[in-house]
Every structure is written in structure tokens, then in C-alpha cells.
N, C-alpha and C. Protein backbone atom coordinates (compact mmCIF):
# COMPACT_ATOMS: atom_id res chain seq x y z
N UNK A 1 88.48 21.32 -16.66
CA UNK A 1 88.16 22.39 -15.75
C UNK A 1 88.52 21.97 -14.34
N UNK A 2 89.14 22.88 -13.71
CA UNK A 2 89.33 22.38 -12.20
C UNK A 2 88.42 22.60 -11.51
N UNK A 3 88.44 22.23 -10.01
CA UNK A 3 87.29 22.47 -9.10
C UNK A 3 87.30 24.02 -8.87
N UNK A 4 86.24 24.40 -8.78
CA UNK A 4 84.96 25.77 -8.48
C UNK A 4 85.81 26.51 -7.39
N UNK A 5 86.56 25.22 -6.63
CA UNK A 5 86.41 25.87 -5.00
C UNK A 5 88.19 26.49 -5.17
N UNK A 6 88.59 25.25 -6.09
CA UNK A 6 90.38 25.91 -6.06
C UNK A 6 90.60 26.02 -7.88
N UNK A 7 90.17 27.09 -8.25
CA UNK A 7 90.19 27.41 -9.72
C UNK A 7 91.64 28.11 -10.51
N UNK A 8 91.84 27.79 -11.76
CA UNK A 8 93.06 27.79 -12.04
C UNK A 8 92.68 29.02 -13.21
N UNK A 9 93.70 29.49 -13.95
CA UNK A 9 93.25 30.83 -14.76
C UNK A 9 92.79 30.41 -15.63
N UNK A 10 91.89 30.80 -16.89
CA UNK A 10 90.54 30.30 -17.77
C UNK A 10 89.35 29.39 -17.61
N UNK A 11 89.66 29.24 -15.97
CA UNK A 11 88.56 28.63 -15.42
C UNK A 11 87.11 29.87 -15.66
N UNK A 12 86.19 29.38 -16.05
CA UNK A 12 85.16 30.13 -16.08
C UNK A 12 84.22 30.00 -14.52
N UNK A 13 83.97 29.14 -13.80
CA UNK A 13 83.34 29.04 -12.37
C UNK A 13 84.40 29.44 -11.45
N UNK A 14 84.05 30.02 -10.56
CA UNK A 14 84.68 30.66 -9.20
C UNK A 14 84.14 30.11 -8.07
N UNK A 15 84.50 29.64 -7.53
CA UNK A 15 83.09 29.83 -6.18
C UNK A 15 84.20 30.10 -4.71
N UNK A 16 84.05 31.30 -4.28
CA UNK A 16 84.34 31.42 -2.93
C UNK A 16 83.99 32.25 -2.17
N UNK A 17 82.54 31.23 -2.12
CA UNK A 17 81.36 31.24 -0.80
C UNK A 17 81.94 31.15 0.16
N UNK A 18 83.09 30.51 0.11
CA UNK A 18 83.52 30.07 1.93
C UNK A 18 84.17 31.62 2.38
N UNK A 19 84.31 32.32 1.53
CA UNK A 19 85.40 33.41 2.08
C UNK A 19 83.97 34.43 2.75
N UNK A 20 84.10 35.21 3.61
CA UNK A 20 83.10 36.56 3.80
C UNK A 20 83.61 37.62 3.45
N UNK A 21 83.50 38.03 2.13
CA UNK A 21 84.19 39.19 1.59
C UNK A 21 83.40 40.65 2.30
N UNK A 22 84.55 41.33 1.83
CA UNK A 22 84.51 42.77 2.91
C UNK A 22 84.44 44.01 1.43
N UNK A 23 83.41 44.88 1.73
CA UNK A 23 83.74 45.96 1.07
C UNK A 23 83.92 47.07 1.55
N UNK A 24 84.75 47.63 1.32
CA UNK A 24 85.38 49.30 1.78
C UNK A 24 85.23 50.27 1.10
N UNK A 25 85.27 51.30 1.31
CA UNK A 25 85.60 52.70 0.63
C UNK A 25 87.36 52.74 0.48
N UNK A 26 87.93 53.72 -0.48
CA UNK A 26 89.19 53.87 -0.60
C UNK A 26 89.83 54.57 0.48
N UNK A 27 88.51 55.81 1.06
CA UNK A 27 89.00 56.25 2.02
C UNK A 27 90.01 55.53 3.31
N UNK A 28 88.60 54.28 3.65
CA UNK A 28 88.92 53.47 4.28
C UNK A 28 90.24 52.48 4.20
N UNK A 29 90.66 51.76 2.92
CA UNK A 29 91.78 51.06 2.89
C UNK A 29 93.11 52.04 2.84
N UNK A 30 92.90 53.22 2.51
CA UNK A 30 94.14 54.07 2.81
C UNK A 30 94.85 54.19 4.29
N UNK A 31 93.44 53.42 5.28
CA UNK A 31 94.31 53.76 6.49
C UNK A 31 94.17 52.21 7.17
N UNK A 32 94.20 51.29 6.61
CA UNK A 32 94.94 49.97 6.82
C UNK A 32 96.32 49.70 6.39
N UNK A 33 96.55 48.89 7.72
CA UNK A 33 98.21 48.67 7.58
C UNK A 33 98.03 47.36 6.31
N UNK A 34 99.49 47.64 6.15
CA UNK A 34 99.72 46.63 4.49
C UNK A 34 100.72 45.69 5.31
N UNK A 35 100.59 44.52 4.97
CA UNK A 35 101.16 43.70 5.05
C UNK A 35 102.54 43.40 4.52
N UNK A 36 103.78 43.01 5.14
CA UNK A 36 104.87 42.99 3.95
C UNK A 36 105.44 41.89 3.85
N UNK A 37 106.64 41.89 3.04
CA UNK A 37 106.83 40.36 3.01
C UNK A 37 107.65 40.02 4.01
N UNK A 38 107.59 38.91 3.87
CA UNK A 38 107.73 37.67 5.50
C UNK A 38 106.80 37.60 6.22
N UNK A 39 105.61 38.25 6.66
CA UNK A 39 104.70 37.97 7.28
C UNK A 39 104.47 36.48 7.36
N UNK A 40 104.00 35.49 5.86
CA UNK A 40 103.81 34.25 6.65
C UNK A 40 104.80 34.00 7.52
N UNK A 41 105.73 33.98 7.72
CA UNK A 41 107.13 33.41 8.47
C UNK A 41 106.55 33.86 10.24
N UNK A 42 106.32 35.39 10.15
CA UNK A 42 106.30 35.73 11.50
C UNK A 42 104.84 35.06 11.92
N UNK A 43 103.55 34.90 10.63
CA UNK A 43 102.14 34.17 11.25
C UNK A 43 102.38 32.91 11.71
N UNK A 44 103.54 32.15 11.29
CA UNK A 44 104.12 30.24 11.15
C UNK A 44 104.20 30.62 12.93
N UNK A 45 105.42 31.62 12.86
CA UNK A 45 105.62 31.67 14.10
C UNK A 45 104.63 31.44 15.23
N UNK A 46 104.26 32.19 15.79
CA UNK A 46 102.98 32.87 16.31
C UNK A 46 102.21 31.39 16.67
N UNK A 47 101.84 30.72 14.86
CA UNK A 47 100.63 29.99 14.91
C UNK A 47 101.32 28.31 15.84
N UNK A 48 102.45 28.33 15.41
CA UNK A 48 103.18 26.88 15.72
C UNK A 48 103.61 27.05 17.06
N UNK A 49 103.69 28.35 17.78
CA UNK A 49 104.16 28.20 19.41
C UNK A 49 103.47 27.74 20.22
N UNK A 50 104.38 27.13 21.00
CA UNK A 50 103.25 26.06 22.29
C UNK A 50 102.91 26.60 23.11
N UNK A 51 101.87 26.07 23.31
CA UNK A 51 100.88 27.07 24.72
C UNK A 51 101.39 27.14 25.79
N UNK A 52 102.76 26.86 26.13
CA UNK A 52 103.64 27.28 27.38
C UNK A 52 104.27 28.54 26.52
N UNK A 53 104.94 28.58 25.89
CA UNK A 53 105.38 29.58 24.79
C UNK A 53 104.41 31.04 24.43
N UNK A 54 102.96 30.28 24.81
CA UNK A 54 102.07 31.90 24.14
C UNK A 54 101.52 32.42 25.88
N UNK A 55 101.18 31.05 26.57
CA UNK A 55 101.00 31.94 28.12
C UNK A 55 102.41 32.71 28.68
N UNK A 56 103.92 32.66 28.52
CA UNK A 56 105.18 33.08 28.85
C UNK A 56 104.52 34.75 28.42
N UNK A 57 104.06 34.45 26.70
CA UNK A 57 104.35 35.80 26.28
C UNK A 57 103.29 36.64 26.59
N UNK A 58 102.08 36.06 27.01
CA UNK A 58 100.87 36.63 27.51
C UNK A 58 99.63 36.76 26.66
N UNK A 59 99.94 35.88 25.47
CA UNK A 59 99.20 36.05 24.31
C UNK A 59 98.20 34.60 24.32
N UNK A 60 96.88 35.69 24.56
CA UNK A 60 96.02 34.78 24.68
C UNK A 60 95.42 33.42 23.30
N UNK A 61 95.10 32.28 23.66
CA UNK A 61 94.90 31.28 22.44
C UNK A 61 93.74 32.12 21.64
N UNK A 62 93.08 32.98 21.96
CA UNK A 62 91.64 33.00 20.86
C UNK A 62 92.53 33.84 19.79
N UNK A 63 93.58 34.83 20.61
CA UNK A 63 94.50 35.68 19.71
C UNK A 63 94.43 34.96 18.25
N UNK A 64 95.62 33.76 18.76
CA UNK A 64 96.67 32.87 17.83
C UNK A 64 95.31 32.15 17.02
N UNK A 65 94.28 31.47 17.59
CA UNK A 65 92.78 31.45 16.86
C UNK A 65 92.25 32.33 15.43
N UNK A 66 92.19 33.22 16.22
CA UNK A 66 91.68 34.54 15.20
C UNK A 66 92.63 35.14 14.01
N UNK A 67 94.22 35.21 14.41
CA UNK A 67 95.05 35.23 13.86
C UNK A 67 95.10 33.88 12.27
N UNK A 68 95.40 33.16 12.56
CA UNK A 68 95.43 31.37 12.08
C UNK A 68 94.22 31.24 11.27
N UNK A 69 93.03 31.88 11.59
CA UNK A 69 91.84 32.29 10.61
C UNK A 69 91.77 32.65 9.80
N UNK A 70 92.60 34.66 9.83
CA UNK A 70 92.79 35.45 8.87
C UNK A 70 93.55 34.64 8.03
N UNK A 71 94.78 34.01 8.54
CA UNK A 71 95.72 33.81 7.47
C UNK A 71 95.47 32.77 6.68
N UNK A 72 94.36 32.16 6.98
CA UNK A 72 93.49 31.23 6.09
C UNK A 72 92.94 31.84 4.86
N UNK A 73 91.97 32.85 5.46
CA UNK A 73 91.65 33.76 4.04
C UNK A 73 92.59 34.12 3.49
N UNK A 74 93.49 34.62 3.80
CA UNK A 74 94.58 36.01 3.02
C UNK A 74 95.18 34.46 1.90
N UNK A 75 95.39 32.97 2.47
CA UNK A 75 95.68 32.20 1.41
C UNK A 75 95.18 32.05 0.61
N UNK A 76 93.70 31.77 0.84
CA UNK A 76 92.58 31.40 -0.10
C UNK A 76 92.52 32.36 -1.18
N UNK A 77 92.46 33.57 -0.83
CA UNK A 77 92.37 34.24 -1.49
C UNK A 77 93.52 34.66 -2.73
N UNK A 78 94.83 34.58 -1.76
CA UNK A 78 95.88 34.40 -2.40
C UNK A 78 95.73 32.68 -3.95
N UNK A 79 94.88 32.11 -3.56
CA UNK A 79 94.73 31.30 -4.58
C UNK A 79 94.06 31.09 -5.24
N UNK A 80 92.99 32.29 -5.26
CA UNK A 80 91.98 32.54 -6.50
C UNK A 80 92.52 33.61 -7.15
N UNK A 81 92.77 34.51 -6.63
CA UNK A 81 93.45 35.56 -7.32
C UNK A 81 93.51 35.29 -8.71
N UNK A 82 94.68 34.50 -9.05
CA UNK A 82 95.12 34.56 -10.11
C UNK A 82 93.87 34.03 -11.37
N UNK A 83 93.08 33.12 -10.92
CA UNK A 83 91.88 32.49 -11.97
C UNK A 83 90.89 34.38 -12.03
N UNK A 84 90.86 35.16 -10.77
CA UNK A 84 89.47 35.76 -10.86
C UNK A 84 90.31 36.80 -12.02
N UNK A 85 91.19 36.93 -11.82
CA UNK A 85 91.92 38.14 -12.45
C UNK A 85 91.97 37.88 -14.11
N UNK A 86 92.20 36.50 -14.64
CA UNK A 86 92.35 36.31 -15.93
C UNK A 86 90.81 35.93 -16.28
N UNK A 87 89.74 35.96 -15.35
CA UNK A 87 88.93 35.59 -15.52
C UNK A 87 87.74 37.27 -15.86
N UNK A 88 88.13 38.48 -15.04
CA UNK A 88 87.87 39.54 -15.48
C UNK A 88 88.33 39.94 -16.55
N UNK A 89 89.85 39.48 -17.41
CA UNK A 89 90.63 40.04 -18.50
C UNK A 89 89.06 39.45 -19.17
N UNK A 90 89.70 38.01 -19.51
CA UNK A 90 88.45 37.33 -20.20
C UNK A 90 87.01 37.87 -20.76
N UNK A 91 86.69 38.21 -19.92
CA UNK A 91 85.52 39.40 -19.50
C UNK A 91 85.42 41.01 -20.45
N UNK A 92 86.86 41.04 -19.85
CA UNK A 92 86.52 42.40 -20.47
C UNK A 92 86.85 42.37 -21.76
N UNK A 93 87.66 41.49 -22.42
CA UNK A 93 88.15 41.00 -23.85
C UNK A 93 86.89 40.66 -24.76
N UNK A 94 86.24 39.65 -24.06
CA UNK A 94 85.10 39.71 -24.67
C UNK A 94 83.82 40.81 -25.15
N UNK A 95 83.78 41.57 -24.06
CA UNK A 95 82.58 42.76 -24.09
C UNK A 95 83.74 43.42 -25.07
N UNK A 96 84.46 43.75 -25.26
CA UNK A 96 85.57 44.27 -26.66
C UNK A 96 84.82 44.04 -27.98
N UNK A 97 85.01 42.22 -27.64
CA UNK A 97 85.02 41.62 -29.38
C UNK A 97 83.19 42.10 -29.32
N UNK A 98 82.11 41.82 -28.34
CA UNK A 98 81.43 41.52 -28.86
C UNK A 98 80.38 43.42 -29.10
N UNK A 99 81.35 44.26 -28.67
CA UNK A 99 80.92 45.31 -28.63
C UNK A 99 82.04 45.71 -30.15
N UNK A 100 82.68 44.87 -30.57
CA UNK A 100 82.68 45.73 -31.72
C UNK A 100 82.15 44.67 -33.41
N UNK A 101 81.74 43.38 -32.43
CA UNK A 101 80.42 43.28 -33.73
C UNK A 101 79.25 43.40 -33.61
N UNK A 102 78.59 44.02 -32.57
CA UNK A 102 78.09 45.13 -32.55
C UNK A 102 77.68 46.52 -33.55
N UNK A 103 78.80 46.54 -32.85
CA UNK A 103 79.05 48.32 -33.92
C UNK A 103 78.93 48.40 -35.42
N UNK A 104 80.14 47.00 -35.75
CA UNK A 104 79.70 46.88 -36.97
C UNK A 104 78.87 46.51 -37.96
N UNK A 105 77.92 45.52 -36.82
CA UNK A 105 76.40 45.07 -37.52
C UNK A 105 75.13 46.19 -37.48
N UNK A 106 75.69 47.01 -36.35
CA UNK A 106 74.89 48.50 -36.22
C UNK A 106 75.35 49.49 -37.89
N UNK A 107 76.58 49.25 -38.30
CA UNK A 107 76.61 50.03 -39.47
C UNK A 107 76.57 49.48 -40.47
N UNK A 108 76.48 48.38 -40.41
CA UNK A 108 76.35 47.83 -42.02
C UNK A 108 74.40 47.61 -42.26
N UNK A 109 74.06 47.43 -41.24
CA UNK A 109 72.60 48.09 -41.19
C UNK A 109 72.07 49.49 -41.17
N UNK A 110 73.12 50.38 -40.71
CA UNK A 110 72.56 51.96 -40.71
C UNK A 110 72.69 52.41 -42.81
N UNK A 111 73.74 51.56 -43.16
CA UNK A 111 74.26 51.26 -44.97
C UNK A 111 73.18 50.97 -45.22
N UNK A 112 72.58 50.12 -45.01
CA UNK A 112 71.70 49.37 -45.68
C UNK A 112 70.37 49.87 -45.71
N UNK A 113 70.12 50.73 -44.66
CA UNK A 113 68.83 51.31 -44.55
C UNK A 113 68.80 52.81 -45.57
N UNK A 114 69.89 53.14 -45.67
CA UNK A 114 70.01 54.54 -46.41
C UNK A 114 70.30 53.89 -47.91
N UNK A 115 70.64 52.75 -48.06
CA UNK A 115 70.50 52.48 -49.39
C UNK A 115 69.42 52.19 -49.84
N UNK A 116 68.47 51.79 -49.43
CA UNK A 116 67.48 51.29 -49.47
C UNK A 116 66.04 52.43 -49.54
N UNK A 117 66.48 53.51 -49.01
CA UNK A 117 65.66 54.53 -48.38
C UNK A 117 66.29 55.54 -49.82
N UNK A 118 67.00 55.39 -50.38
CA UNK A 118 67.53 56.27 -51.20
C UNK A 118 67.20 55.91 -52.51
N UNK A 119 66.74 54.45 -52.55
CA UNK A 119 66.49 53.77 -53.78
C UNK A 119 64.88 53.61 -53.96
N UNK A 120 64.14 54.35 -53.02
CA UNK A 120 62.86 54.15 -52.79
C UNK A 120 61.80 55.30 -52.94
N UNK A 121 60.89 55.35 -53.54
CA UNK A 121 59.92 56.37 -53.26
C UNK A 121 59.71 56.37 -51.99
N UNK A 122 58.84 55.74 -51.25
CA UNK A 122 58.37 55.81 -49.72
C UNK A 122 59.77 55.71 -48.87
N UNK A 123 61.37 56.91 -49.50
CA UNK A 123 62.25 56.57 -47.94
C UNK A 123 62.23 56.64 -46.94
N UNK A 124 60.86 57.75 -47.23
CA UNK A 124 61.30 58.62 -45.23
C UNK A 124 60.33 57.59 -44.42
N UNK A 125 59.68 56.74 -45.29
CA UNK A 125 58.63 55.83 -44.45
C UNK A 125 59.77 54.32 -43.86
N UNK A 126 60.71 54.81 -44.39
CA UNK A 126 62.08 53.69 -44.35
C UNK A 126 62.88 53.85 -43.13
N UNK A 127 63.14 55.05 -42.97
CA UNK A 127 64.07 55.63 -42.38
C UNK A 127 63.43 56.11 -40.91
N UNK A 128 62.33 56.58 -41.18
CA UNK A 128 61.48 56.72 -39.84
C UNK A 128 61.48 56.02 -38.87
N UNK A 129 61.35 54.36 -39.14
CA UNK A 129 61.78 53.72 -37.73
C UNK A 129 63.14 53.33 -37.11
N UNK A 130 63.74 53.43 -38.03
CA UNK A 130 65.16 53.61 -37.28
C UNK A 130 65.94 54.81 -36.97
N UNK A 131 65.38 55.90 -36.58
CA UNK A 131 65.74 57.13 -36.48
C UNK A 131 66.61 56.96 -35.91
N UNK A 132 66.17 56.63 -34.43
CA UNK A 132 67.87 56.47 -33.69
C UNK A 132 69.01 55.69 -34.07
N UNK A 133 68.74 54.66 -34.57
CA UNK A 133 69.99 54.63 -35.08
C UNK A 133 70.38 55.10 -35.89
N UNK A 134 70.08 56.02 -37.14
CA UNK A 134 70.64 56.47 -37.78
C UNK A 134 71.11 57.50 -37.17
N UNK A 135 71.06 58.30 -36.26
CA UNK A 135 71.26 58.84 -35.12
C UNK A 135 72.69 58.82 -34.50
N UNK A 136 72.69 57.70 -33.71
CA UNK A 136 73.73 57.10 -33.18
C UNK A 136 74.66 57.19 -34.44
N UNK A 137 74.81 56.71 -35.67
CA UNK A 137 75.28 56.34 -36.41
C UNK A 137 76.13 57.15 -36.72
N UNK A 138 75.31 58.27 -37.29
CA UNK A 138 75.91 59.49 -37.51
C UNK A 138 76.70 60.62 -36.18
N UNK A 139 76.75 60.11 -35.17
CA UNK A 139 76.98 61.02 -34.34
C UNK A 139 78.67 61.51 -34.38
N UNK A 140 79.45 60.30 -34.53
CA UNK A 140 80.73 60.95 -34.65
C UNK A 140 80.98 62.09 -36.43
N UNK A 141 80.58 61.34 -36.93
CA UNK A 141 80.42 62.24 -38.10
C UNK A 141 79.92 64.00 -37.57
N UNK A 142 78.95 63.76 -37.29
CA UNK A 142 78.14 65.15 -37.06
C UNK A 142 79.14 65.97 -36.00
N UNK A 143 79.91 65.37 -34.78
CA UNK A 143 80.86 65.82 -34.12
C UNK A 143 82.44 66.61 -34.52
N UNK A 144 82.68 65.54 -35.79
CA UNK A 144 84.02 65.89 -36.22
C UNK A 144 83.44 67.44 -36.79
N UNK A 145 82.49 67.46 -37.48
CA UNK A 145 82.45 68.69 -38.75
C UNK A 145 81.19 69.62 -37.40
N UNK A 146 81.21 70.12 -36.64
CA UNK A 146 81.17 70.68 -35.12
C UNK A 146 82.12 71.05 -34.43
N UNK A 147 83.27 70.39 -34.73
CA UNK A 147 84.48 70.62 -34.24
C UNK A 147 85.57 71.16 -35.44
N UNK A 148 85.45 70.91 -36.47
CA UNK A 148 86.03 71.34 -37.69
C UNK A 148 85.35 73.17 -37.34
N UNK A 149 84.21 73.45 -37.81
CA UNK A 149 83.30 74.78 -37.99
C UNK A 149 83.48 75.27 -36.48
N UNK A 150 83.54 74.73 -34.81
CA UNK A 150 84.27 75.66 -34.17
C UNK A 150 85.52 75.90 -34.39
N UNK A 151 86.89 74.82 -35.29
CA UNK A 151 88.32 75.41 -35.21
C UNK A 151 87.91 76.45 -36.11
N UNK A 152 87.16 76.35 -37.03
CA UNK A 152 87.55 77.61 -37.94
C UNK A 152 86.90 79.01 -37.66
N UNK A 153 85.82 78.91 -36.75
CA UNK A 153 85.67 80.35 -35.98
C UNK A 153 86.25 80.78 -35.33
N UNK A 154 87.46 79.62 -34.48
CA UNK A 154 87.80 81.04 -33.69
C UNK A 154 89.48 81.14 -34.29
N UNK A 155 89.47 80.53 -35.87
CA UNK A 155 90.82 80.90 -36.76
C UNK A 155 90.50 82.46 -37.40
N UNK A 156 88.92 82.50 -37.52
CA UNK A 156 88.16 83.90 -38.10
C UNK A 156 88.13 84.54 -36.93
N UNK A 157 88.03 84.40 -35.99
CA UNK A 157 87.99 85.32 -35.04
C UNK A 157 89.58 86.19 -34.63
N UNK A 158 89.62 87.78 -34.62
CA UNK A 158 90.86 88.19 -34.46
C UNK A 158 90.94 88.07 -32.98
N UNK A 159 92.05 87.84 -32.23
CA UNK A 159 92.93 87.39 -31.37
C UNK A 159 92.53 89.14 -30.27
């Protein structure tokens, strides 16, 4: 595992506390300027000119300061990127697998309760506490043949 602070992709820890992340509305980033490429080249610039060079141009040091800051983050960030991003796939790959054994331990139990409930005098005393799921269970079922019986009303219905 690499370090927390400079993480590589299937790294599971992140850590970048050091950054002060910003949240926006979309509204809002629609009307920020975008950056394009060469920028580092023109920030090198800027950041490496000598202070006879930035008083000539009138550009004050806290500028080239504040400037030399950002472009600290925009790296940093530029170098987690790639871990946080395979690290959300990761994420969401998983809630996948584990949402569909899930599902399927939800139906091989909703099976099991109706077999059981069917093989029984006392079923409905069976079936009673798992209502909802049998519920859930059945819901795409109960949807398709809802949707079957509206196509065919309005096939009976004249035009």
C-alpha cells in the first residue's frame, strides 16, 4: 500500500486533509474559467520571474504567492485523482456484487418460505412475518402482469 498522503489506484486510504476542498453548485462552475493546456508553462513562468522582472511588470509578490499556492493544489489534486477515481469504481463495483447477493439471498429465502408455508398447516402463521418481503419479492412479477392487463385494454379498447 502506498502512503495515505500520495495514493496510487487500489489504494483503499486517501487522505487529503491538506487540500481545503470547495463545494459548488453547477450553476456556479458553469461560470468559471477552465483552464487549458499549457497553463503549467505560463504558472513556471510567472512563478520563476525575478522580483526585478515582477516589480518591471507591476505584479505584486503576494500575486505570484497566491498564484504558486493554487498551483500547488490543482497538482495535488492532479495526483490523487487517479487513486480517488478507481477507488469510487471500486466502490461502486462492490455495492453491485454485494447488492446482488443480496437479492439473491432475499429470493432463495422468499423460495423457501413459500415452500415451507405451502407444506404446512399453520402457513399463513409462516408467511405472516415476512410479509414484506414476500412483498418486495413479488413486486416485479405483480408489475409485468399490470402492465401485460393495461397493454391489453387499451388493444380492447377501439381507437
Amino acid at each position: 500500500m502506498s502512503d495515505p498522503k500520495h495514493p496510487k489506484p487500489n489504494d483503499q486510504v486517501i487522505d487529503v486533509s491538506d487540500l481545503a476542498l470547495v463545494d459548488i453548485t453547477p450553476d456556479h462552475i458553469s461560470r468559471l474559467s477552465k483552464l487549458r493546456e499549457g497553463y503549467d508553462v505560463a504558472v513556471k513562468t510567472v512563478v520563476t520571474a525575478s522580483p526585478v522582472a515582477l516589480q518591471r511588470a507591476g505584479i505584486h509578490p503576494g500575486e505570484v504567492a497566491a498564484l504558486a499556492a493554487n498551483w500547488v493544489d490543482v497538482e495535488r489534486i492532479d495526483e490523487v485523482v487517479p487513486a480517488v477515481e478507481k477507488l469510487l469504481e471500486l466502490l461502486h463495483e462492490t455495492r453491485l456484487m454485494r447488492g446482488h447477493e443480496i437479492a439473491m439471498r432475499l429470493g432463495e429465502m422468499a423460495q423457501q418460505i413459500r415452500r415451507r408455508a405451502d407444506r404446512s398447516p399453520d402457513g399463513a402463521e409462516i408467511l405472516a412475518p415476512f410479509e414484506d418481503l414476500l412483498a418486495y419479492q413479488s413486486g416485479p412479477a405483480l408489475k409485468a402482469v399490470a402492465t401485460k392487463e393495461k397493454a391489453r385494454a387499451n388493444e380492447d379498447t377501439p381507437a
